[in-house]
N, C-alpha and C. Protein backbone atom coordinates (compact mmCIF):
# COMPACT_ATOMS: atom_id res chain seq x y z
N UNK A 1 92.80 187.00 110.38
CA UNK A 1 93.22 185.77 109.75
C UNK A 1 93.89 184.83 110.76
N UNK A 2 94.61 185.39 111.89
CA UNK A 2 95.34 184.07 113.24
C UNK A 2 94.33 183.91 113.69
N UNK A 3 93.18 184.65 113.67
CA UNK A 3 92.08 183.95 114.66
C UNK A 3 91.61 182.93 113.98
N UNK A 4 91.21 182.65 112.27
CA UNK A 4 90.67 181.63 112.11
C UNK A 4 91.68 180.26 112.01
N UNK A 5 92.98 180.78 111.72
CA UNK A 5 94.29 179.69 111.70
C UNK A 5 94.77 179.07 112.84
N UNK A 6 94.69 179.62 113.93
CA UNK A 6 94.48 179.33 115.07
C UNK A 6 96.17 179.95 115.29
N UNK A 7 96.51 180.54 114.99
CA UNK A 7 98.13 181.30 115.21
C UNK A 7 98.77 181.90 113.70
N UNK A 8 99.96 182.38 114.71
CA UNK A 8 100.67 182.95 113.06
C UNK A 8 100.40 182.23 111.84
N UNK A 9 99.80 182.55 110.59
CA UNK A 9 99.84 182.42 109.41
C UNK A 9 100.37 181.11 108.74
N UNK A 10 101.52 182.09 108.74
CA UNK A 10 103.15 181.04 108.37
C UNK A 10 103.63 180.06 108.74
N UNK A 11 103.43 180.32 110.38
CA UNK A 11 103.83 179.21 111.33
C UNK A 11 102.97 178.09 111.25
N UNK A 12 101.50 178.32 110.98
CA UNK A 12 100.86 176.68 111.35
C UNK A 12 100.78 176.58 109.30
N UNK A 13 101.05 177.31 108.75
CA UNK A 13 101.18 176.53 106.66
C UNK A 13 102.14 175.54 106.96
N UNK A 14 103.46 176.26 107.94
CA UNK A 14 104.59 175.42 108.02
C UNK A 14 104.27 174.18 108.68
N UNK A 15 103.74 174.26 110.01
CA UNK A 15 103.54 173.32 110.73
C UNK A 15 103.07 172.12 109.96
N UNK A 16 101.71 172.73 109.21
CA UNK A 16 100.54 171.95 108.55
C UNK A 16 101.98 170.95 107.57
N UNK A 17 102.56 171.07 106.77
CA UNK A 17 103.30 171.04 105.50
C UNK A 17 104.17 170.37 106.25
N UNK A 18 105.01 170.43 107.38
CA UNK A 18 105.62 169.12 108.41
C UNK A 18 104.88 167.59 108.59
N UNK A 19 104.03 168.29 109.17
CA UNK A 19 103.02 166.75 109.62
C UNK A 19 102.27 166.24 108.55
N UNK A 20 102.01 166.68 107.53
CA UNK A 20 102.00 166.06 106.29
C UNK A 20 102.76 165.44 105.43
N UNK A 21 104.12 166.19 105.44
CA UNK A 21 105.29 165.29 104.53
C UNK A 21 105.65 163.91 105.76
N UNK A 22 105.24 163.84 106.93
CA UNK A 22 105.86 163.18 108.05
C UNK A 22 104.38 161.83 107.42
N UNK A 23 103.38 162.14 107.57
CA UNK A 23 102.13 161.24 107.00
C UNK A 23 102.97 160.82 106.27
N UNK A 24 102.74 161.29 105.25
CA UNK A 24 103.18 161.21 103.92
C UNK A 24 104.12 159.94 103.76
N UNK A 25 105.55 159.94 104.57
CA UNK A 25 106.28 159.02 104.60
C UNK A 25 105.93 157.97 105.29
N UNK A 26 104.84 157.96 106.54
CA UNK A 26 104.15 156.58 107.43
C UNK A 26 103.30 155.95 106.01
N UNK A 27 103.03 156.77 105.44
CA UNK A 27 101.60 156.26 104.88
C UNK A 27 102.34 155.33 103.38
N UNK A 28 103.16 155.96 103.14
CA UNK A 28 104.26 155.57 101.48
C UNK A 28 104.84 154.24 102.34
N UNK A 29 105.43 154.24 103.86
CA UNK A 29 106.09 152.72 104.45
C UNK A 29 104.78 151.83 104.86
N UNK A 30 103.71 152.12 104.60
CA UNK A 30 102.56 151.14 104.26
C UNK A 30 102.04 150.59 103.06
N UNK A 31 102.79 151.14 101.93
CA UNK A 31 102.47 151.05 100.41
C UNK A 31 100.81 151.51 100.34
N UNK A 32 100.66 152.77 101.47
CA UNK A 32 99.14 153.41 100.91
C UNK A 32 99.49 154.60 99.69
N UNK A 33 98.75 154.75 99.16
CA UNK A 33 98.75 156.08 98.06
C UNK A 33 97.19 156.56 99.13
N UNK A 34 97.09 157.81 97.73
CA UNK A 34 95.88 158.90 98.28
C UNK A 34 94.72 158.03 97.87
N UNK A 35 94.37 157.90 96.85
CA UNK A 35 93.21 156.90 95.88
C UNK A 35 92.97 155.93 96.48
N UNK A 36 94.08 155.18 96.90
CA UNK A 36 93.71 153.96 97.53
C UNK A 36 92.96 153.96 99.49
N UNK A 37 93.18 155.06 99.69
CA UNK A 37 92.72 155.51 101.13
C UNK A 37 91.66 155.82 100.86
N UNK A 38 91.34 157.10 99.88
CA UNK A 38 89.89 157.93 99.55
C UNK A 38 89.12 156.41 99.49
N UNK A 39 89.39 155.18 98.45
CA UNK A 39 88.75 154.18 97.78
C UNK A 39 88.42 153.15 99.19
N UNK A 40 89.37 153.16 99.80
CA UNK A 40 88.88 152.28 101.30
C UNK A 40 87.74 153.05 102.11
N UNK A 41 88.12 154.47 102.14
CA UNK A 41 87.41 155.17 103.08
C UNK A 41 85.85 154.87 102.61
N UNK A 42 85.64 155.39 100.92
CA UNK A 42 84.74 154.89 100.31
C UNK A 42 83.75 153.43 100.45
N UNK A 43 84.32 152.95 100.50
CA UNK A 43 84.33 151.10 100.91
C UNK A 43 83.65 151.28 101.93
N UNK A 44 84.60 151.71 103.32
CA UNK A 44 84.14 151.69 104.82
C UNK A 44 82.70 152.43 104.84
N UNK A 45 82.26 153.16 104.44
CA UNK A 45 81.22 154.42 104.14
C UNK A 45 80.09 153.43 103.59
N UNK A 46 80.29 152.56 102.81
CA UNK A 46 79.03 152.09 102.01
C UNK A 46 78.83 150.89 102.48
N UNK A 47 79.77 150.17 103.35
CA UNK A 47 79.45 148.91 104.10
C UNK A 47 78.83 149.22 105.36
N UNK A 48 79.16 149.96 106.07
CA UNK A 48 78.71 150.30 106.89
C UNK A 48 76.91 151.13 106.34
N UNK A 49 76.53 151.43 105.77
CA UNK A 49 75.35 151.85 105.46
C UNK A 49 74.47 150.54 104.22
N UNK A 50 75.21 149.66 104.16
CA UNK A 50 74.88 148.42 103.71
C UNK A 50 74.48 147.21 105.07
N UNK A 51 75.36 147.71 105.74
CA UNK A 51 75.35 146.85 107.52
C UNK A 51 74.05 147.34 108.02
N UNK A 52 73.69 149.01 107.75
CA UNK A 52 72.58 149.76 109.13
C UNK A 52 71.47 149.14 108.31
N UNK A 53 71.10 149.31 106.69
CA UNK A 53 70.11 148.67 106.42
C UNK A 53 69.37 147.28 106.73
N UNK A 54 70.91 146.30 106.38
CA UNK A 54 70.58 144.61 106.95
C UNK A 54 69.89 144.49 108.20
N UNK A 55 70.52 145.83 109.00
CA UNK A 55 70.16 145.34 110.72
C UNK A 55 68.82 145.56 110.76
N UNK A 56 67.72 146.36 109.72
CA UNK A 56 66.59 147.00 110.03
C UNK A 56 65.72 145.67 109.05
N UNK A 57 66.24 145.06 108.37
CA UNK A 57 65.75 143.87 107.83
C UNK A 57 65.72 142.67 108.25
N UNK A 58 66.72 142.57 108.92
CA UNK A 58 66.71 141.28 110.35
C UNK A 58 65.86 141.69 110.98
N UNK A 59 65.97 142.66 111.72
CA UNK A 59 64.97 143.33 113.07
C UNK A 59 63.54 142.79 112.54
N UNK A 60 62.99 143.52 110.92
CA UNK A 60 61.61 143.16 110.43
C UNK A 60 61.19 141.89 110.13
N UNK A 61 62.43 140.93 109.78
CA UNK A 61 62.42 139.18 109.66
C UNK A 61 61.27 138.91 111.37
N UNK A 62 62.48 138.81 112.24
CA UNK A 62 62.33 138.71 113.54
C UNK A 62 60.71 139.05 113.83
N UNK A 63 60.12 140.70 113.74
CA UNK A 63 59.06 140.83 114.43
C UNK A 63 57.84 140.26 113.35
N UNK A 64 58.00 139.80 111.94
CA UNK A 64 57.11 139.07 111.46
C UNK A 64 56.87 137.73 111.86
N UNK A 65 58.00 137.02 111.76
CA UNK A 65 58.19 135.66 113.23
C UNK A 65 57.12 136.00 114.19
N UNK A 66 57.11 136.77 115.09
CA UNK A 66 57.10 136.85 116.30
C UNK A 66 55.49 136.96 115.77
N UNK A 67 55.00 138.04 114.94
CA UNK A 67 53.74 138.63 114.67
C UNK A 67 52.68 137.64 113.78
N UNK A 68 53.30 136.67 113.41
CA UNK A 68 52.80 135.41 112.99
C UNK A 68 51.70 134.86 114.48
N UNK A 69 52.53 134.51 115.42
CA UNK A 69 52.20 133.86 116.71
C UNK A 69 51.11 135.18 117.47
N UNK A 70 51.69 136.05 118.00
CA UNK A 70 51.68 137.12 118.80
C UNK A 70 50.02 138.06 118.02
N UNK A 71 49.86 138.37 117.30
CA UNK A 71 48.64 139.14 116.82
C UNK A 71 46.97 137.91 116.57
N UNK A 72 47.71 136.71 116.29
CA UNK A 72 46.31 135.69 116.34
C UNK A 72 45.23 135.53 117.48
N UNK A 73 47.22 135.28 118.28
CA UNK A 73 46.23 134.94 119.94
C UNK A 73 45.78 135.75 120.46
N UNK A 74 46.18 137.18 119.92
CA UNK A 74 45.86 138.95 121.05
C UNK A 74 44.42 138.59 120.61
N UNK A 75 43.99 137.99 119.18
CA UNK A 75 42.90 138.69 118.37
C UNK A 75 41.76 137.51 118.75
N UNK A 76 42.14 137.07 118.93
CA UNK A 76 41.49 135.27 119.66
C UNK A 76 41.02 135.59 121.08
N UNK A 77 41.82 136.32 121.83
CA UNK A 77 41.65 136.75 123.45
C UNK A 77 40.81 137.97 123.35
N UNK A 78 40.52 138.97 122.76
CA UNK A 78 39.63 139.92 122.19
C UNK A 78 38.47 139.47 121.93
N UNK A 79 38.58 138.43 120.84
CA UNK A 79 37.34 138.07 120.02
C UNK A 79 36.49 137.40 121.55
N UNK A 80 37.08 136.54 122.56
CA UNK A 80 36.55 135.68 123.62
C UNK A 80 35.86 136.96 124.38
N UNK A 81 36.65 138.04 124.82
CA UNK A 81 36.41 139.19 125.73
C UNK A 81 35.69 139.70 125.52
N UNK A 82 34.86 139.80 124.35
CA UNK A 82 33.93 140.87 123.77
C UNK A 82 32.60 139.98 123.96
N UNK A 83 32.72 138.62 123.76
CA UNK A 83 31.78 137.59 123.87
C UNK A 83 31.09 137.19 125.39
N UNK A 84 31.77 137.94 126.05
CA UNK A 84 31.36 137.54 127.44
C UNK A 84 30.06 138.62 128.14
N UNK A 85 28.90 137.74 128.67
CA UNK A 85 27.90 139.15 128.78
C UNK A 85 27.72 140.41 129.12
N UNK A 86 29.10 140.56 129.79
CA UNK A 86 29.30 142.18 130.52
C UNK A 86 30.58 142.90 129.76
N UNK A 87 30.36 142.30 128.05
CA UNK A 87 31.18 142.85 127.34
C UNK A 87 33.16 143.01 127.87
N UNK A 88 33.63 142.11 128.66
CA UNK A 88 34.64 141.81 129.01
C UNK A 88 35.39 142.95 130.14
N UNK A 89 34.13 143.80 130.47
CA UNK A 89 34.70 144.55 131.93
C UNK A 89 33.98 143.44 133.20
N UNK A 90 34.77 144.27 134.17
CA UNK A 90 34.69 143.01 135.52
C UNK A 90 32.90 144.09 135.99
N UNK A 91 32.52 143.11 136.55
CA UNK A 91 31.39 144.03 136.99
C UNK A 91 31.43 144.80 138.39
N UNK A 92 30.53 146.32 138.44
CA UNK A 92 31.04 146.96 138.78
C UNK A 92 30.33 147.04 140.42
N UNK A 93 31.00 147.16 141.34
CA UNK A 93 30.25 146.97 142.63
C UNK A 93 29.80 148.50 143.48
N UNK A 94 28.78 148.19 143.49
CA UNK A 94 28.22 149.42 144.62
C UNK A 94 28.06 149.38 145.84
């Protein structure tokens, strides 16, 4: 059982039960409660996974922009390349 507590028993319940009533009083001279931390933490958790989505919807805004311009002309420079009599390779020298 100290191996998974990381020392005497007693000594780190005690320890633990110090630095908690010590929180406890930083956190009460901030007018935080428990609910209201869990409820922020909550908050922080779902904005942030509200943020990673937006960024992957901008990103797809952006490369439809881009793919508007960018896939016509590839398909325009293709369509010319294929049209040319040696099928758009350079010809080959012996």
């Amino acid at each position: 059982m100290e191996k998974f507590f990381g020392g005497p028993v007693l000594y780190v319940i005690l320890r633990l039960a110090l630095i908690s009533l010590v929180l406890g009083v930083v956190l009460a001279a901030f007018n935080l409660d428990a609910f209201a931390l869990v409820h922020k933490l909550r908050e922080l958790i779902r904005y942030a996974y509200d943020l990673g989505f937006d960024a992957f919807i901008w990103i797809g805004d952006y490369f439809l922009l881009g793919a508007v311009i960018v896939f016509p002309i590839w398909l325009v420079l293709r369509l010319f390349a294929t049209m040319k009599p040696n099928g758009g390779e350079k010809a080959k020298r012996d």
